[in-house]
Protein backbone atom coordinates (compact mmCIF):
# COMPACT_ATOMS: atom_id res chain seq x y z
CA UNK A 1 117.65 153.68 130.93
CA UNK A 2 118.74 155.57 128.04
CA UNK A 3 122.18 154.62 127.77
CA UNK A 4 122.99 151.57 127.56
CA UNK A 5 120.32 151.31 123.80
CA UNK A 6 122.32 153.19 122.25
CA UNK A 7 125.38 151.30 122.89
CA UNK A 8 123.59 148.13 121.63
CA UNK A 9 122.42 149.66 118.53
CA UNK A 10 125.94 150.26 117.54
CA UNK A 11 127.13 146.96 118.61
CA UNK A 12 124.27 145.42 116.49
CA UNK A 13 124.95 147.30 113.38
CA UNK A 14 128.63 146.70 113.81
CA UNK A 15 128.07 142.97 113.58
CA UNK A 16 125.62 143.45 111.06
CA UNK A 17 128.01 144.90 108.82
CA UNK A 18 130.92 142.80 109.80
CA UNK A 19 128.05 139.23 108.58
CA UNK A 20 127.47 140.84 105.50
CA UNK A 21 130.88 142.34 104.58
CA UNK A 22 131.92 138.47 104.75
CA UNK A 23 128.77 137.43 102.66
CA UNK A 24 129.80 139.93 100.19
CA UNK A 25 133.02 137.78 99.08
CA UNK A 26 132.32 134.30 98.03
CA UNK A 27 135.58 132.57 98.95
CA UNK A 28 138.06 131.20 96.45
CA UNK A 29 137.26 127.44 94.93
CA UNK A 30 139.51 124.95 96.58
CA UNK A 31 142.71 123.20 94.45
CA UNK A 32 141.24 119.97 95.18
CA UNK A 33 137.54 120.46 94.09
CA UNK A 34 138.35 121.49 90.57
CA UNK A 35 141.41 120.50 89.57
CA UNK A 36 142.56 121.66 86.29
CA UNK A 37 142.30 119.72 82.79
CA UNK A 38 146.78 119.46 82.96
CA UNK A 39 146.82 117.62 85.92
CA UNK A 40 143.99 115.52 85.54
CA UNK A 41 145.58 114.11 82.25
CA UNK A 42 148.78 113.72 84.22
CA UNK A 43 146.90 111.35 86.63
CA UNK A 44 145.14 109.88 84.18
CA UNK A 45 147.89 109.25 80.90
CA UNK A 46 149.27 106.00 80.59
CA UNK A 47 152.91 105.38 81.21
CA UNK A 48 155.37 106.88 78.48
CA UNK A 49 156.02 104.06 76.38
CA UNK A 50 158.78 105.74 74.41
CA UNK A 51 160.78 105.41 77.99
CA UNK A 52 160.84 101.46 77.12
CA UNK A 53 162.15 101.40 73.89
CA UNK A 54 158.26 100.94 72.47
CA UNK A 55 158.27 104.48 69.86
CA UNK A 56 155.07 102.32 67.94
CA UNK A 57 152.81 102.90 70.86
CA UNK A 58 153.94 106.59 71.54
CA UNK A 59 150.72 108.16 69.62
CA UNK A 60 148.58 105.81 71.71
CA UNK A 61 147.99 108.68 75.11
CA UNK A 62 143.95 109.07 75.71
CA UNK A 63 141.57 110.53 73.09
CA UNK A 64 138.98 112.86 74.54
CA UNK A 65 135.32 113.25 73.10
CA UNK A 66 133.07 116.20 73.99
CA UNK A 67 129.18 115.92 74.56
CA UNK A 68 126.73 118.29 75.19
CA UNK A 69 125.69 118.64 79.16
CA UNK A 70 122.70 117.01 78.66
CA UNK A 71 123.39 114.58 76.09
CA UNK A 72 124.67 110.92 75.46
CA UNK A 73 124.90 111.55 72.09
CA UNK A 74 128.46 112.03 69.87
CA UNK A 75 127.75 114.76 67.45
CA UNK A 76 128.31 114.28 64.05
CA UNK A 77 132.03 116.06 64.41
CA UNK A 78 132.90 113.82 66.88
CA UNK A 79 131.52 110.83 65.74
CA UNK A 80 133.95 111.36 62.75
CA UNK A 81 136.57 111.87 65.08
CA UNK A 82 135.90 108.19 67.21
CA UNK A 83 135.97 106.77 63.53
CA UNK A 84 139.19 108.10 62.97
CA UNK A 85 140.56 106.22 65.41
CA UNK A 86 139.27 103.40 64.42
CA UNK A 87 142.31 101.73 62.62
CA UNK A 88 144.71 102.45 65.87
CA UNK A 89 141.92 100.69 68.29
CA UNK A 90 141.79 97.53 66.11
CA UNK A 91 145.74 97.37 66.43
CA UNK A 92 145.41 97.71 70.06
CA UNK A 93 145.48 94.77 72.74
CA UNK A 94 143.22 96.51 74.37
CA UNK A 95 140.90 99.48 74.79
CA UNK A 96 139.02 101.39 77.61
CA UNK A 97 136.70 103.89 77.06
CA UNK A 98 135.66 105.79 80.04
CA UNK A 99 132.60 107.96 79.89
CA UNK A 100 132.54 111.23 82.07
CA UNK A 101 129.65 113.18 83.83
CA UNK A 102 129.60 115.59 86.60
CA UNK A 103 127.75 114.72 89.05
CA UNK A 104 126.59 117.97 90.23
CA UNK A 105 125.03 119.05 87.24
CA UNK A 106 123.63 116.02 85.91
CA UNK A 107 120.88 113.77 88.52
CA UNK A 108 121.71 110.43 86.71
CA UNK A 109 124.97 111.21 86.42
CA UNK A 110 125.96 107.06 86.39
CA UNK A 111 123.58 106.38 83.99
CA UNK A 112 125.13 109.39 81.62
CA UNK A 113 128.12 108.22 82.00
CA UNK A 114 128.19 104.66 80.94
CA UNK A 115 126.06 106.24 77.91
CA UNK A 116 128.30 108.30 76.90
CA UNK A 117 131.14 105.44 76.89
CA UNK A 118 128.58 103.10 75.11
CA UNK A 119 128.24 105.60 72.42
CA UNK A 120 131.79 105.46 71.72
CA UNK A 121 131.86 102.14 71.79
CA UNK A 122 129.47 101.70 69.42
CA UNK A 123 130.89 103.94 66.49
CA UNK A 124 134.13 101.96 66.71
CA UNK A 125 132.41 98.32 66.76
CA UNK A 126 131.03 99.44 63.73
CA UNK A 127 134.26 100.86 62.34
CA UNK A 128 135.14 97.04 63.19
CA UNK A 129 137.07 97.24 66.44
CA UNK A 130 136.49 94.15 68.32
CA UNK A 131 133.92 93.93 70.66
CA UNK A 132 136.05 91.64 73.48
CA UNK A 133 138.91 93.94 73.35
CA UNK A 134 137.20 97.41 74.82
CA UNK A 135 135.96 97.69 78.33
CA UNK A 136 133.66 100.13 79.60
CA UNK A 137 133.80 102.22 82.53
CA UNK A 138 132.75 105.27 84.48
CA UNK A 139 133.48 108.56 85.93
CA UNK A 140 131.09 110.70 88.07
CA UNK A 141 133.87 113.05 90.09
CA UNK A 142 135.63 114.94 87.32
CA UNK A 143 133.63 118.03 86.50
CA UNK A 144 133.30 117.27 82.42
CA UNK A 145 131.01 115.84 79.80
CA UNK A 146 133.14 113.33 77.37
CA UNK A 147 133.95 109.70 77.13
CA UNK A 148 137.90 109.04 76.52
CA UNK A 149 139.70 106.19 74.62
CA UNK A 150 142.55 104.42 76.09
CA UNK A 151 144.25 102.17 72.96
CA UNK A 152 146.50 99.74 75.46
């Protein structure tokens, strides 16, 4: 039967090209799954202090330190930097240092993480920031490499 072939041919190759037409177009990242670097400081800032009378502690919102994908290390810039905050941290009643890594491009993301916090911690213990007032913690959903200071 000749007819009906031809009929399925087209059918087939109108599919076909309706499957890749939609493979062709990746679809647009969701809000949620990288949100942008404003917001996520939003979440993250501590409460205005200025708001309760306390202008001292206005200069005290997060400090953010860059590494290298694939590094724990602080470069030299930014070790300078941690150092220079040295003399507000030993003021402070209290400090956390959060160390970031994404998770999807790093395997040990965890272990990166707490690294790169440690390293921070460890340029302002020897700027002499006491070691019982910082705590260290970890972040493996945010999609950056850094460690951030918290002076509470």
């Amino acid at each position: 039967m000749p007819g009906p072939k031809p009929l399925v041919r087209a059918a087939a190759a109108v599919l076909c090209a309706a499957l890749l037409g939609a493979c062709a177009t990746a679809p647009a990242p969701l809000a949620s799954q990288e949100p942008d670097a404003t917001s996520e400081r939003t979440v993250e800032a501590p409460r205005n202090e200025e708001t309760r009378g306390e202008k001292r502690h206005a200069d005290r919102r997060p400090q953010l330190f860059h590494f290298d994908k694939m590094s724990v290390s602080l470069s030299e810039g930014e070790k300078a930097n941690v150092a220079a905050l040295a003399e507000q941290a030993r003021s402070a009643d209290s400090i956390l240092i959060r160390g970031y890594c994404d998770r999807t491009e790093v395997g040990n993301a965890k272990d990166a993480a707490i690294a790169r916090a440690q390293a921070v911690r460890k340029v302002l213990l020897k700027a002499g920031v006491p070691a019982r007032s910082m705590r260290v913690r970890y972040n493996t959903e945010r999609k950056m490499h850094a460690a951030e200071v918290e002076l509470q």
